[in-house]
Protein backbone atom coordinates (compact mmCIF):
# COMPACT_ATOMS: atom_id res chain seq x y z
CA UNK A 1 23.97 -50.33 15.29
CA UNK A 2 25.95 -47.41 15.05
CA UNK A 3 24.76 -46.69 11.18
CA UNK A 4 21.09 -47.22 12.19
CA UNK A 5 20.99 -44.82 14.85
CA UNK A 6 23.03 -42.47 12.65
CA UNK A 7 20.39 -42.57 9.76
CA UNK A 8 17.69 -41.74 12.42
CA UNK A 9 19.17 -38.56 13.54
CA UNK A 10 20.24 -37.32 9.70
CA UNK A 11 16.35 -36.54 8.82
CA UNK A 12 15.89 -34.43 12.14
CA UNK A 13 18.72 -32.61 11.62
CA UNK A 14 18.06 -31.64 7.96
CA UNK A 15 14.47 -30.75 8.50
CA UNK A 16 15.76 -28.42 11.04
CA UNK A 17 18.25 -26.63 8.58
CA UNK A 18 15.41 -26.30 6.23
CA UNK A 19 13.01 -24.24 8.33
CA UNK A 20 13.98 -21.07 8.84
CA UNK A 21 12.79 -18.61 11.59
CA UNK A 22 9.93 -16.42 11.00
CA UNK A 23 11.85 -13.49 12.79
CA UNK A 24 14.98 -13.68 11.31
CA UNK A 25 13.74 -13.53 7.48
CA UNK A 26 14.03 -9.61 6.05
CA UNK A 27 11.08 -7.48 6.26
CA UNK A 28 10.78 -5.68 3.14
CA UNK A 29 8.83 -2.65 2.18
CA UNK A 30 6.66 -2.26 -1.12
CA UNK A 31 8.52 0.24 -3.25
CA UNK A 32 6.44 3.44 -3.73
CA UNK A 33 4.27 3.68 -6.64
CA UNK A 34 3.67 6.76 -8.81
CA UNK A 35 -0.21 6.19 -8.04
CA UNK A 36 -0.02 6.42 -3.98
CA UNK A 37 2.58 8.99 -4.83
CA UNK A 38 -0.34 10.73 -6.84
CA UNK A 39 -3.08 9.96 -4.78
CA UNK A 40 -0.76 11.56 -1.57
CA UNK A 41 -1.20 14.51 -3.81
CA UNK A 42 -4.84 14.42 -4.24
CA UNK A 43 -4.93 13.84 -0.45
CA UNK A 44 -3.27 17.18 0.29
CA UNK A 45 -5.41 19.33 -2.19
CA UNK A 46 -8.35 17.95 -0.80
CA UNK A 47 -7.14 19.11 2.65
CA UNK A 48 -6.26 22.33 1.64
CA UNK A 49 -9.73 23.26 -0.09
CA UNK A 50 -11.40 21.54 3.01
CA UNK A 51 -9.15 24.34 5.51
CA UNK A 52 -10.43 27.10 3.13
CA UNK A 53 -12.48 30.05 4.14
CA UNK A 54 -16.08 29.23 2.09
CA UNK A 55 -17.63 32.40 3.53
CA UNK A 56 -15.39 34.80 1.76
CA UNK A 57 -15.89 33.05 -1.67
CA UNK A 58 -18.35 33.71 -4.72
CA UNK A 59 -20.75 31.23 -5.26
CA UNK A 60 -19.04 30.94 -8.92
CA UNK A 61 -15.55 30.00 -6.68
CA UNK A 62 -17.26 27.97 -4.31
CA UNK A 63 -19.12 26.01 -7.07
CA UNK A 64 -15.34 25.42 -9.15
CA UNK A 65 -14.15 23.84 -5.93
CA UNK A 66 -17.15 21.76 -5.66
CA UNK A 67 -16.23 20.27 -9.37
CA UNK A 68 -12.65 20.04 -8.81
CA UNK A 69 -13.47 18.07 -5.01
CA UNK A 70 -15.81 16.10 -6.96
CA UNK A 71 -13.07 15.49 -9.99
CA UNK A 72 -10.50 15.09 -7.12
CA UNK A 73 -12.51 11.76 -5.86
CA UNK A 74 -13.09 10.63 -8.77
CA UNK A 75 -9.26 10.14 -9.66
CA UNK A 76 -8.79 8.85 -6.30
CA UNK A 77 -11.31 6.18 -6.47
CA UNK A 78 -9.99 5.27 -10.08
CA UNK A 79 -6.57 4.91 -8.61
CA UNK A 80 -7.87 2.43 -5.61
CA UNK A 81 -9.82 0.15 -8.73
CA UNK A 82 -6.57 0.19 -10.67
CA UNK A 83 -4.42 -0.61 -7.64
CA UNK A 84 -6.74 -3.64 -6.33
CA UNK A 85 -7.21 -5.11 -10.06
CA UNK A 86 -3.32 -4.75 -10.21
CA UNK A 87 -1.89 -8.19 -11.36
CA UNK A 88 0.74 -9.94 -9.10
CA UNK A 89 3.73 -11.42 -10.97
């Protein structure tokens, strides 16, 4: 009787070793690629050509900024493709 209730209790009792807490497993952080570190970059010379003065440009210097803003997005929206299409090993 003893062995039967014994053998019961032994499946409970291992399931419950086996599943661990959702709370207590480690939270870890993705480790910081060169392309966010790039695109962070981007980010901030965007900003700063966006805070610039236009009115005290030449048309010739506003229209380089256009092409580098332009250029700018480009390499940012290349960096989003190749970091959706990345492949997870």
């Amino acid at each position: 009787m003893a062995t039967i209730l014994s053998l019961t209790f032994l499946p409970v009792q291992s399931f419950a070793a086996i599943k661990e807490d959702p709370s207590s497993l480690p939270v870890t952080k993705p480790p910081e690629t060169t392309e966010s570190a790039e695109a962070k970059a981007l980010m901030l010379r965007l900003d700063e050509i966006k805070a610039m003065d236009m009115s005290k440009l030449k048309s010739t210097e506003k229209k380089d900024l256009r092409k580098e803003v332009r250029s700018i997005k480009r390499e940012l929206k290349d960096i989003a493709v190749a970091f959706i299409f990345q492949p997870d090993y």
